[in-house]
C-alpha atoms as a PDB file:
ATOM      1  CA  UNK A   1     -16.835  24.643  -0.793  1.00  0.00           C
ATOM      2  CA  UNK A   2     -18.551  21.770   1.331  1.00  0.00           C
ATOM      3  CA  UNK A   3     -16.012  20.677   4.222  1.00  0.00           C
ATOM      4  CA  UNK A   4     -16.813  17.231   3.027  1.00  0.00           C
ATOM      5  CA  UNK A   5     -15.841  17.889  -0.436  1.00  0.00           C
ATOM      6  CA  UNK A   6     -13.366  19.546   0.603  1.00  0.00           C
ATOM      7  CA  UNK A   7     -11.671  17.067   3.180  1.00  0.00           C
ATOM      8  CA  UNK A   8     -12.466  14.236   0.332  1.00  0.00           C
ATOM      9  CA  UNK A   9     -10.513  16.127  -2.590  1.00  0.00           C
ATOM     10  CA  UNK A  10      -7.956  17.355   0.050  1.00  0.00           C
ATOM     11  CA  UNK A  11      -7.493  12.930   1.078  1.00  0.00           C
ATOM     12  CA  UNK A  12      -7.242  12.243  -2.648  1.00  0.00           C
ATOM     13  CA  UNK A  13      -4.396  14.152  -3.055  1.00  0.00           C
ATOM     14  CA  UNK A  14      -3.030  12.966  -0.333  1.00  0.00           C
ATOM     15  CA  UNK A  15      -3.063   9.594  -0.929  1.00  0.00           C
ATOM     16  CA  UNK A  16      -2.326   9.510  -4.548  1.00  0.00           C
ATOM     17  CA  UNK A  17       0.829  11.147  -3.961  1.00  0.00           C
ATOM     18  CA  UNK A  18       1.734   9.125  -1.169  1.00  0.00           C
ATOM     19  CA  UNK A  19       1.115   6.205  -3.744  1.00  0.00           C
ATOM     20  CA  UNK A  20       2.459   7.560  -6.608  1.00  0.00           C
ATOM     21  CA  UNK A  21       5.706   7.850  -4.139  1.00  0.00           C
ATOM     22  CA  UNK A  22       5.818   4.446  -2.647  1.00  0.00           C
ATOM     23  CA  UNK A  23       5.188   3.022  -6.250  1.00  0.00           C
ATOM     24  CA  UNK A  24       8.702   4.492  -7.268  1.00  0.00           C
ATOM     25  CA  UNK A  25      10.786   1.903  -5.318  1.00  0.00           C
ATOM     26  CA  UNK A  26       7.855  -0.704  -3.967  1.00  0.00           C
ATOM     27  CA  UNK A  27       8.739  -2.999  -6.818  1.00  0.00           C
ATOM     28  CA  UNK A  28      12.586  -2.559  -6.937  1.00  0.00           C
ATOM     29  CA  UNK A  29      13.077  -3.705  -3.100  1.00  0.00           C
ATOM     30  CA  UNK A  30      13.702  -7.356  -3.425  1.00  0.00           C
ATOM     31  CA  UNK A  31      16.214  -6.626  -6.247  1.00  0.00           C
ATOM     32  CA  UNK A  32      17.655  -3.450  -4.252  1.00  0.00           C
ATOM     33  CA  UNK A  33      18.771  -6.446  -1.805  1.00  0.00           C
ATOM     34  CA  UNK A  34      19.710  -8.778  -4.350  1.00  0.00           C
ATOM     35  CA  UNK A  35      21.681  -6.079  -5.474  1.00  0.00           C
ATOM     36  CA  UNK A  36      22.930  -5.660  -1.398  1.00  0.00           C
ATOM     37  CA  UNK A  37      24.041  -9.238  -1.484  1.00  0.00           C
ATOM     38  CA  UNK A  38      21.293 -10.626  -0.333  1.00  0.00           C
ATOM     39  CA  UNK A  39      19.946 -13.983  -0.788  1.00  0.00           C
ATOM     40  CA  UNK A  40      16.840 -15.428  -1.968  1.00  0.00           C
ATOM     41  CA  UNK A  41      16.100 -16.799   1.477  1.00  0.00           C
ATOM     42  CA  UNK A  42      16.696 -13.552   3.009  1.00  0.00           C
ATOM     43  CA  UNK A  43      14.207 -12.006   0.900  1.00  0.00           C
ATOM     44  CA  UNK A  44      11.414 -14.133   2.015  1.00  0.00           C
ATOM     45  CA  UNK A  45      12.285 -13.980   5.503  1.00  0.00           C
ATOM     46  CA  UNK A  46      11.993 -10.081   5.286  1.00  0.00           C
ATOM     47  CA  UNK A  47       8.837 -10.156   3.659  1.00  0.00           C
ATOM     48  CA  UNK A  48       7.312 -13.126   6.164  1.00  0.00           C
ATOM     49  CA  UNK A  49       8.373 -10.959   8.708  1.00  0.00           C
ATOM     50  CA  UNK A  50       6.484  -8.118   7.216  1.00  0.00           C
ATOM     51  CA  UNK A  51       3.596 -10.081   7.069  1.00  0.00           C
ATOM     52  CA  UNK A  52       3.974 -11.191  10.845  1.00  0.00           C
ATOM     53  CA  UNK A  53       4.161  -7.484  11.526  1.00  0.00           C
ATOM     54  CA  UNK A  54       1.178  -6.220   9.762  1.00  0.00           C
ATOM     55  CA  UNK A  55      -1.064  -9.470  12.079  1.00  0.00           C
ATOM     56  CA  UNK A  56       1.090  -8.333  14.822  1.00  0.00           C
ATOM     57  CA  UNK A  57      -0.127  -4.694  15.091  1.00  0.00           C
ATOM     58  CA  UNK A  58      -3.654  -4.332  13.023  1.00  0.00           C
ATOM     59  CA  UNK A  59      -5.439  -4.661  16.802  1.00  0.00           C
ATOM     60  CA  UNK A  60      -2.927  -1.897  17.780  1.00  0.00           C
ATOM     61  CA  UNK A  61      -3.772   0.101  15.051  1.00  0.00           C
ATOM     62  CA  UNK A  62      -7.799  -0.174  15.354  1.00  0.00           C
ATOM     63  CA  UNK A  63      -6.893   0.882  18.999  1.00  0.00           C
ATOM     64  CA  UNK A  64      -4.949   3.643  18.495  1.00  0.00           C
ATOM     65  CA  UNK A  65      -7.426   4.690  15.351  1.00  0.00           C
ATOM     66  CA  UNK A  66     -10.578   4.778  18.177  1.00  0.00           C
ATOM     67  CA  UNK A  67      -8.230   6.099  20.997  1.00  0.00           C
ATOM     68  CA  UNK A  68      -6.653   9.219  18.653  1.00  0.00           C
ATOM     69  CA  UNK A  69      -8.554   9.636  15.414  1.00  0.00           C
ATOM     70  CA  UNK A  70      -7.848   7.603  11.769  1.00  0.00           C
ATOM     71  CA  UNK A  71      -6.791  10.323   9.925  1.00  0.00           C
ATOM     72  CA  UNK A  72      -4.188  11.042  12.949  1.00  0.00           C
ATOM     73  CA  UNK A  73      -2.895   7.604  12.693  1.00  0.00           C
ATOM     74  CA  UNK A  74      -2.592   7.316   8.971  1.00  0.00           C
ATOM     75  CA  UNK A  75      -0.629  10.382   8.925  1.00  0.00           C
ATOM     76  CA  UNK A  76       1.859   8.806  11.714  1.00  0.00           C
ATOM     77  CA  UNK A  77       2.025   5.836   9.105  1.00  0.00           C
ATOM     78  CA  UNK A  78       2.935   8.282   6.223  1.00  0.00           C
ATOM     79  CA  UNK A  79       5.685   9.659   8.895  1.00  0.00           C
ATOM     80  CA  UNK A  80       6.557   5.837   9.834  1.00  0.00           C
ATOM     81  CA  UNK A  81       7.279   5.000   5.953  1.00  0.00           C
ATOM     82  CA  UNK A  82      10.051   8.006   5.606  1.00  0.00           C
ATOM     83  CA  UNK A  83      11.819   6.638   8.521  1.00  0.00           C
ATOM     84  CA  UNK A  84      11.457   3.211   6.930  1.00  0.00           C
ATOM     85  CA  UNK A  85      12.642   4.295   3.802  1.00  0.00           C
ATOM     86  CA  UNK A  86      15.570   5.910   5.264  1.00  0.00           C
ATOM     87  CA  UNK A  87      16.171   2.669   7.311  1.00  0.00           C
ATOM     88  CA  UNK A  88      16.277   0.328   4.555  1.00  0.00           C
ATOM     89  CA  UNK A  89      18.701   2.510   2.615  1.00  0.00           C
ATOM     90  CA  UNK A  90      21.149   1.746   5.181  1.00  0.00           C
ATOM     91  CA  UNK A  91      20.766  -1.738   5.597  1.00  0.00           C
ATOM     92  CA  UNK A  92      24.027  -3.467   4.748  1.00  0.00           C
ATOM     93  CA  UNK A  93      23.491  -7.611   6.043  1.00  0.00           C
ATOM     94  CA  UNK A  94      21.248  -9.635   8.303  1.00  0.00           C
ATOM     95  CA  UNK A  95      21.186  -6.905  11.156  1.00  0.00           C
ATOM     96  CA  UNK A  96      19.274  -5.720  13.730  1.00  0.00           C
ATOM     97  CA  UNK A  97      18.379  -3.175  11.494  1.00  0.00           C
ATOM     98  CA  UNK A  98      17.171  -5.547   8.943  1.00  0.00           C
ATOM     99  CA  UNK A  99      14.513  -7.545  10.982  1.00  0.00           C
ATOM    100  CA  UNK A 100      13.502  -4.306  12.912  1.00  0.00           C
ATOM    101  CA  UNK A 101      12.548  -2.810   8.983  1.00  0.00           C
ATOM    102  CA  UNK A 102      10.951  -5.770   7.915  1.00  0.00           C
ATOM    103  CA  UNK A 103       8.648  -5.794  11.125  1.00  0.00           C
ATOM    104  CA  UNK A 104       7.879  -1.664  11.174  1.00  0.00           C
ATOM    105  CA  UNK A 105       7.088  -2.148   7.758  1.00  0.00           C
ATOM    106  CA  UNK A 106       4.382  -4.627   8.695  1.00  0.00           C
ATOM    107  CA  UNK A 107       3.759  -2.281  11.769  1.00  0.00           C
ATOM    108  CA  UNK A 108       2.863   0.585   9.139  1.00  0.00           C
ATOM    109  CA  UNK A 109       0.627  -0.900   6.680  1.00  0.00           C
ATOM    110  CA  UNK A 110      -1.454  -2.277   9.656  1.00  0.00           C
ATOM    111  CA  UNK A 111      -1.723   1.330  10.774  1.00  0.00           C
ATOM    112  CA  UNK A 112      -2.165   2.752   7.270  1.00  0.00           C
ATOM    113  CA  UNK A 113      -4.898   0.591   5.443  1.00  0.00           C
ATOM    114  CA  UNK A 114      -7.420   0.139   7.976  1.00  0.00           C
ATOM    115  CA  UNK A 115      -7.264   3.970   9.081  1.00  0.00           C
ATOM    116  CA  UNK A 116      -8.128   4.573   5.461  1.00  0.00           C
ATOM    117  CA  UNK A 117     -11.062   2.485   5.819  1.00  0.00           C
ATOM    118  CA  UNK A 118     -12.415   3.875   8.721  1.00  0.00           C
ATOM    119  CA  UNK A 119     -11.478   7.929   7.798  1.00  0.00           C
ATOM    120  CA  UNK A 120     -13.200   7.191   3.956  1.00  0.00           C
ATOM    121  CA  UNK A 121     -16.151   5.908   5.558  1.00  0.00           C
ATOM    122  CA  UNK A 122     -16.248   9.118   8.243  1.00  0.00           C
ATOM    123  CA  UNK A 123     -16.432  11.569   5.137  1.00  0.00           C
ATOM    124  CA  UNK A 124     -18.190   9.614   2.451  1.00  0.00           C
ATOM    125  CA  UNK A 125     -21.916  10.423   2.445  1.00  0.00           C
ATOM    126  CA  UNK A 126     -24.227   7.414   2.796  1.00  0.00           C
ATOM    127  CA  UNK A 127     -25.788   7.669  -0.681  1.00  0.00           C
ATOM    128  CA  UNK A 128     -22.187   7.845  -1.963  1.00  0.00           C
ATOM    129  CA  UNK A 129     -19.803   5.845  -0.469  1.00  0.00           C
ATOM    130  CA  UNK A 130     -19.323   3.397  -3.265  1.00  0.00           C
ATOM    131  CA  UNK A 131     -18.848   5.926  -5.805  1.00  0.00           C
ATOM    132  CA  UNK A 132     -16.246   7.527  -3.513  1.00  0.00           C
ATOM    133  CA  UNK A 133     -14.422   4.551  -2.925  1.00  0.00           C
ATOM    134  CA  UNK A 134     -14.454   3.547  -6.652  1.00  0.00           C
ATOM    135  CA  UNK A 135     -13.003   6.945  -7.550  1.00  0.00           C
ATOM    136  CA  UNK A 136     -10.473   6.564  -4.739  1.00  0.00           C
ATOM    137  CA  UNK A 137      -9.283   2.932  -5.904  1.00  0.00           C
ATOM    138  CA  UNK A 138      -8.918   4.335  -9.982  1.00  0.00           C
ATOM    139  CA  UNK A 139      -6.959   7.316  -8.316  1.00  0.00           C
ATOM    140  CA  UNK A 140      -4.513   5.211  -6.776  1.00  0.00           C
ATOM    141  CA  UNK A 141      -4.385   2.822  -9.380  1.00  0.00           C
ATOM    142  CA  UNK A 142      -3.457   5.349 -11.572  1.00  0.00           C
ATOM    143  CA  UNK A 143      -0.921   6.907  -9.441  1.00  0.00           C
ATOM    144  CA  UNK A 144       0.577   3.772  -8.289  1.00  0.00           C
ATOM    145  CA  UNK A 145       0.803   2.857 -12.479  1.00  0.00           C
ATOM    146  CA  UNK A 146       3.081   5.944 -13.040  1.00  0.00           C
ATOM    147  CA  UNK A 147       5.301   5.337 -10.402  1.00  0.00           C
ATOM    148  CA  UNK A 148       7.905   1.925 -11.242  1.00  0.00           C
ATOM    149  CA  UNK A 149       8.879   3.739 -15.026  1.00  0.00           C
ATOM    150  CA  UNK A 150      10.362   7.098 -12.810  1.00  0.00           C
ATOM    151  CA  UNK A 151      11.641   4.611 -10.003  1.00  0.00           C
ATOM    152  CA  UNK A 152      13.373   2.694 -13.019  1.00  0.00           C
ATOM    153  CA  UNK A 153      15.202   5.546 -14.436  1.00  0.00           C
ATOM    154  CA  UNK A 154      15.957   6.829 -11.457  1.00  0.00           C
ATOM    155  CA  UNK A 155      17.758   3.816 -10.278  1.00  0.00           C
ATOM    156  CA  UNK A 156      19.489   2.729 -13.606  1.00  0.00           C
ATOM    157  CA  UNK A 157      21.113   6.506 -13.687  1.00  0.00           C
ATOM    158  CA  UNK A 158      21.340   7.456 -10.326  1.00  0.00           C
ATOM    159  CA  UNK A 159      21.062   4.743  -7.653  1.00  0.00           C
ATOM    160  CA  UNK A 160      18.946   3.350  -5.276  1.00  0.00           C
ATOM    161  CA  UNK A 161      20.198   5.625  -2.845  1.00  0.00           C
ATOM    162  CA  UNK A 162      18.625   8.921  -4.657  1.00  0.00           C
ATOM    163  CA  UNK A 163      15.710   6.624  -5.305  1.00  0.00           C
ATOM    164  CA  UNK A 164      14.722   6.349  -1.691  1.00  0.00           C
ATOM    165  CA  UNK A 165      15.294   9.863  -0.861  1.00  0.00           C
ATOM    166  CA  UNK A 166      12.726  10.436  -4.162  1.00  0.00           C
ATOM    167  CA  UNK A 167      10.646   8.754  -2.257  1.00  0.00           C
ATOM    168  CA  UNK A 168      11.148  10.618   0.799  1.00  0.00           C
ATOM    169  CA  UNK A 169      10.342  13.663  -0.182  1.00  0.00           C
ATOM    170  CA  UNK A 170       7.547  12.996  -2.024  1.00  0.00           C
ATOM    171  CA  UNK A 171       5.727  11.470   0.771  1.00  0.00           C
ATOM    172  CA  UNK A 172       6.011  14.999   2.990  1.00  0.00           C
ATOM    173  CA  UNK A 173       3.362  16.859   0.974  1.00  0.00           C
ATOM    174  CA  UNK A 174       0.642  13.567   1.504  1.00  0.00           C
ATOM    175  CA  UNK A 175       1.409  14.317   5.413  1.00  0.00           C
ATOM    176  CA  UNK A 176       0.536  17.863   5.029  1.00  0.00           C
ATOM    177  CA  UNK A 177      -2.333  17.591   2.679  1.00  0.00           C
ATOM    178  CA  UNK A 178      -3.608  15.065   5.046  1.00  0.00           C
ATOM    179  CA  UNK A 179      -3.579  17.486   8.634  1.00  0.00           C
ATOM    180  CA  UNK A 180      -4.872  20.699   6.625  1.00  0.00           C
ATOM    181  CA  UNK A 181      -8.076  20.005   7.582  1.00  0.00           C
ATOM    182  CA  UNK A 182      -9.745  18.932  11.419  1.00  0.00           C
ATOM    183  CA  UNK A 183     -10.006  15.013  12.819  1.00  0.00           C
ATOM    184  CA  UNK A 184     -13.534  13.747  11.563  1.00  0.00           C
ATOM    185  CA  UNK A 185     -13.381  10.711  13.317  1.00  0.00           C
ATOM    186  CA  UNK A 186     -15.386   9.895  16.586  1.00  0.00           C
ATOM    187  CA  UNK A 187     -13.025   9.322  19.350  1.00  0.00           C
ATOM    188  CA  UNK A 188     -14.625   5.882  21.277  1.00  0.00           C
ATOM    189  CA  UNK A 189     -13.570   3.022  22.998  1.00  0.00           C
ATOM    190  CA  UNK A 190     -12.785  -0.400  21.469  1.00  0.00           C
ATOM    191  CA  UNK A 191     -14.103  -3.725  22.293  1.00  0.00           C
ATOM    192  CA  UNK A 192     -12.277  -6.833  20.923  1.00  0.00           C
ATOM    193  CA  UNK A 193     -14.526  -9.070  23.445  1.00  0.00           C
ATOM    194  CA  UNK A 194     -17.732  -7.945  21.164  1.00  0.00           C
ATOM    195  CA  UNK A 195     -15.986  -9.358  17.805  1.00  0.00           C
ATOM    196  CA  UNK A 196     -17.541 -13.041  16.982  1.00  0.00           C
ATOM    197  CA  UNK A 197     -14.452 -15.164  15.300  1.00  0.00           C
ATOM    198  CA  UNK A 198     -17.264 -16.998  13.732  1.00  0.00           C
ATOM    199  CA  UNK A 199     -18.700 -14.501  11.840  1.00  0.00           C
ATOM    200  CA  UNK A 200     -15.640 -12.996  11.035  1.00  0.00           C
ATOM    201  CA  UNK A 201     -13.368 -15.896  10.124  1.00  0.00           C
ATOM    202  CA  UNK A 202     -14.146 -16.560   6.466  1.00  0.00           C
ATOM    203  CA  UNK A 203     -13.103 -12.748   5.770  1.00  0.00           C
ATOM    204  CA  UNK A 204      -9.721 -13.335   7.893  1.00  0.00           C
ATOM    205  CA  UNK A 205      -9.265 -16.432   5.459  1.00  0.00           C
ATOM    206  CA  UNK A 206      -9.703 -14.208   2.268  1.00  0.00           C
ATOM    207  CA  UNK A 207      -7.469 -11.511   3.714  1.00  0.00           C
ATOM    208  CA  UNK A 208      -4.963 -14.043   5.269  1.00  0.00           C
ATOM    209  CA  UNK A 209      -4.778 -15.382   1.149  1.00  0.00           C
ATOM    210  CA  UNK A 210      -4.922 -12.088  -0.029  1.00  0.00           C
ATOM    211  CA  UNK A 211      -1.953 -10.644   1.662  1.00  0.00           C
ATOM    212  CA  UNK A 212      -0.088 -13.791   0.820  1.00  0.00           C
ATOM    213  CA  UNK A 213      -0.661 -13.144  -2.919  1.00  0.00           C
ATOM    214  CA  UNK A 214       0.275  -9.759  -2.478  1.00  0.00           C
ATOM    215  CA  UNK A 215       3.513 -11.329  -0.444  1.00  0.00           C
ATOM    216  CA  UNK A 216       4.362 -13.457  -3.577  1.00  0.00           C
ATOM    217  CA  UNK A 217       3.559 -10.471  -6.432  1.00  0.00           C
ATOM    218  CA  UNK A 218       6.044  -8.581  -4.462  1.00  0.00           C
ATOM    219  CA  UNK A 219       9.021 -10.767  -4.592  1.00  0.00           C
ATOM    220  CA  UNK A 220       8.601 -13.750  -6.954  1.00  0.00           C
ATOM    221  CA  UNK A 221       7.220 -11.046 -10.050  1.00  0.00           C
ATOM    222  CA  UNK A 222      10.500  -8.233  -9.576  1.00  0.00           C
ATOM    223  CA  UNK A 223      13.033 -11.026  -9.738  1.00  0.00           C
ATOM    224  CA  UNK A 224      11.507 -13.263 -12.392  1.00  0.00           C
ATOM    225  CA  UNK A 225      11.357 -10.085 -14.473  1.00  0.00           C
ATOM    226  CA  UNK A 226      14.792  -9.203 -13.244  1.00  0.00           C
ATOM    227  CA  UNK A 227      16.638 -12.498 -14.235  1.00  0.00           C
ATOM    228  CA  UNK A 228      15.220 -12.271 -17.933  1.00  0.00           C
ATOM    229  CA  UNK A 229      15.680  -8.587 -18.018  1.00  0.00           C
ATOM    230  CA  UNK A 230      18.511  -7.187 -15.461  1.00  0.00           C
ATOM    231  CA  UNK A 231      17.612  -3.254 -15.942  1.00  0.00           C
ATOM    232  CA  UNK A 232      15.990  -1.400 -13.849  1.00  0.00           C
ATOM    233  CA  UNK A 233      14.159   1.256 -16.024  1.00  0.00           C
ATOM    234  CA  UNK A 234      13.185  -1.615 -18.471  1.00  0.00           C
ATOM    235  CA  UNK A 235      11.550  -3.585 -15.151  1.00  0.00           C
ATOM    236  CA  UNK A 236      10.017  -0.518 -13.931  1.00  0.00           C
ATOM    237  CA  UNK A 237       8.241   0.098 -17.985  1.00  0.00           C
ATOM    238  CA  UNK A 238       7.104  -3.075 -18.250  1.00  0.00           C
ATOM    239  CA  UNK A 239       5.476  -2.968 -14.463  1.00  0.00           C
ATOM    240  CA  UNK A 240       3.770   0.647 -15.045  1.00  0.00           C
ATOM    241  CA  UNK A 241       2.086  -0.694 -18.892  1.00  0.00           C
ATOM    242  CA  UNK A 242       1.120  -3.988 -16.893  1.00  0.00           C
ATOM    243  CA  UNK A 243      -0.500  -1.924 -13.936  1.00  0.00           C
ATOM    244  CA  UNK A 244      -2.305   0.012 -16.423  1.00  0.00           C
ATOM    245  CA  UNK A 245      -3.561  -2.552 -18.767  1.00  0.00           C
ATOM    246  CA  UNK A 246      -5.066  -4.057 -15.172  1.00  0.00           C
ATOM    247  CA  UNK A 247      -6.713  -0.553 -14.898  1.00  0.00           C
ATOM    248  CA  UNK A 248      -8.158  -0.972 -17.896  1.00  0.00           C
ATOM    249  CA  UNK A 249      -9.286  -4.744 -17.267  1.00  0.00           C
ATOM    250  CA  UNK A 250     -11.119  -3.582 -14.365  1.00  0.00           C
ATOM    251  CA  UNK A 251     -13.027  -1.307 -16.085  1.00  0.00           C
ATOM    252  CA  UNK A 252     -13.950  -3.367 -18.397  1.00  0.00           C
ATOM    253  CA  UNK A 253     -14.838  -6.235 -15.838  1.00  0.00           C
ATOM    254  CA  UNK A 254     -16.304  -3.907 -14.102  1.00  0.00           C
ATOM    255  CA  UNK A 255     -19.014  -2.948 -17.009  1.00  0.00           C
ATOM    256  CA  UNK A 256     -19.367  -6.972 -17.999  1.00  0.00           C
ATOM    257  CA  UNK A 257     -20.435  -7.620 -14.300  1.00  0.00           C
ATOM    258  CA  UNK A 258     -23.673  -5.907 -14.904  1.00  0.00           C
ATOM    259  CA  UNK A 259     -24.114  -7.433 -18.231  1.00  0.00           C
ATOM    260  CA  UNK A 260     -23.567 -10.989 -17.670  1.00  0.00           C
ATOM    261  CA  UNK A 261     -24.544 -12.918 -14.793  1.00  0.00           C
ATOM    262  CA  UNK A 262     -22.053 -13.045 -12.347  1.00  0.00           C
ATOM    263  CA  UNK A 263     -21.758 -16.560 -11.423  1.00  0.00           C
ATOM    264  CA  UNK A 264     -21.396 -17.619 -15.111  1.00  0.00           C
ATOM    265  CA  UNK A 265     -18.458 -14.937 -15.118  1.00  0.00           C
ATOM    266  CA  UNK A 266     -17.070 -16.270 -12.243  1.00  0.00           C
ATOM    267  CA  UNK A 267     -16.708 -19.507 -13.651  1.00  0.00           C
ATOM    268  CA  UNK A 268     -15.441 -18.088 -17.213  1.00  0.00           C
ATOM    269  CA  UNK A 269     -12.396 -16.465 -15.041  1.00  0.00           C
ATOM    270  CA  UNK A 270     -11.492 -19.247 -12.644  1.00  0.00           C
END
């Protein structure tokens, strides 16, 4: 088999398990700490913290990434989320413990998403990079889909506790999956004096937005669902058929796009 078809299929698996495992208890979090005793407040302030963390260390991470290899890092961020898993199941009140989580959380999806970025584009071929990254994003997608129904029934029969250890040791085979095979990235040195703010500002903005949506869809869409429907397994149905009637929206904005000029489907949306 090609080595790069190889070390692509290989960081497929990988990272649709690891997402099929962090989709088991992503969603339930803000009502695992309602269900703690925690208040609505609280909740934000974990998550703004989270975001603070993820600004915090993304130059760290693109360091470390050139320093060390992306694949290397990413793999330390599947590592990172076991111990943060294991963290948050023993958070009790407003503790040390809880503000450190909240910030290593940020800490690892800084570390994690960009090093997928930059390891994707080290074993994509030029003439197929868009293809490999669509594939990768319905893979995910998929995987991610499947994952709140099993975190639901898990929860409403055994706990969040056995939930988070689900979680756990799902997330071991990604690491292993991921270090089968040799670094491909080129170890260089960085240069954050060479990046242009004005260039790059307007794509900050988006992402700045972007994360804050994703901020909001985290918290404000679990607990809405949770105060019209308080069970678990019921939340965690309704988020996996909503997840996967998105897939299926994409597709079929996907196909339109090509059909229809895009400005005047811009418009139509907005």
């Amino acid at each position: 088999m090609d080595s790069n078809l190889k070390e692509i299929k290989l960081f497929y698996a990988s990272l649709g398990i690891f997402s099929f495992a962090t989709s088991i208890i992503e969603i339930f979090v803000p009502l695992y700490f309602l269900d703690k005793g925690f208040s609505i407040s609280s909740i934000l302030l974990f998550f703004a913290l989270t975001q603070l963390g993820r600004f915090v260390f993304l130059p760290l991470g693109a360091w470390l990434s050139c320093s060390f290899g992306a694949k290397k890092i990413m793999s330390m961020a599947f590592v990172f989320s076991i111990v943060f898993y294991m963290l948050l199941r023993e958070i009790s009140d407003l503790s040390f413990n809880f503000y450190f989580s909240s910030v290593f959380y940020g800490m690892i999806q800084a570390f994690l998403w960009l090093t997928i970025l930059v390891h994707l584009s080290k074993i994509s071929p030029d003439k197929d990079k868009g293809k490999i990254v669509g594939r990768l994003s319905i893979y995910t997608a998929i995987a991610s889909a499947t994952g709140p129904v099993l975190g639901g029934l898990v929860i409403a029969v055994y706990g969040f506790s056995s939930a988070f250890l689900l979680v756990v040791f799902l997330i071991i085979p990604s690491i292993f999956l991921l270090l089968i095979t040799p670094e491909r990235s080129m170890i260089r040195k960085i240069h954050f004096g060479s990046v242009n703010i004005k260039k790059v500002y307007p794509d900050l903005v988006a992402n700045g937005f972007f994360n804050f949506q994703e901020f909001l869809g985290l918290i404000v869409w679990p607990i809405f669902i949770f105060i019209i429907l308080p069970q678990y397994n019921t939340i965690g149905f309704i988020q996996t058929i909503a997840l996967f009637v998105s897939i299926i929206a994409f597709h079929f904005i996907g196909n339109l796009t090509d059909k229809v000029r895009k400005k005047k489907f811009f418009f139509m949306a907005v």
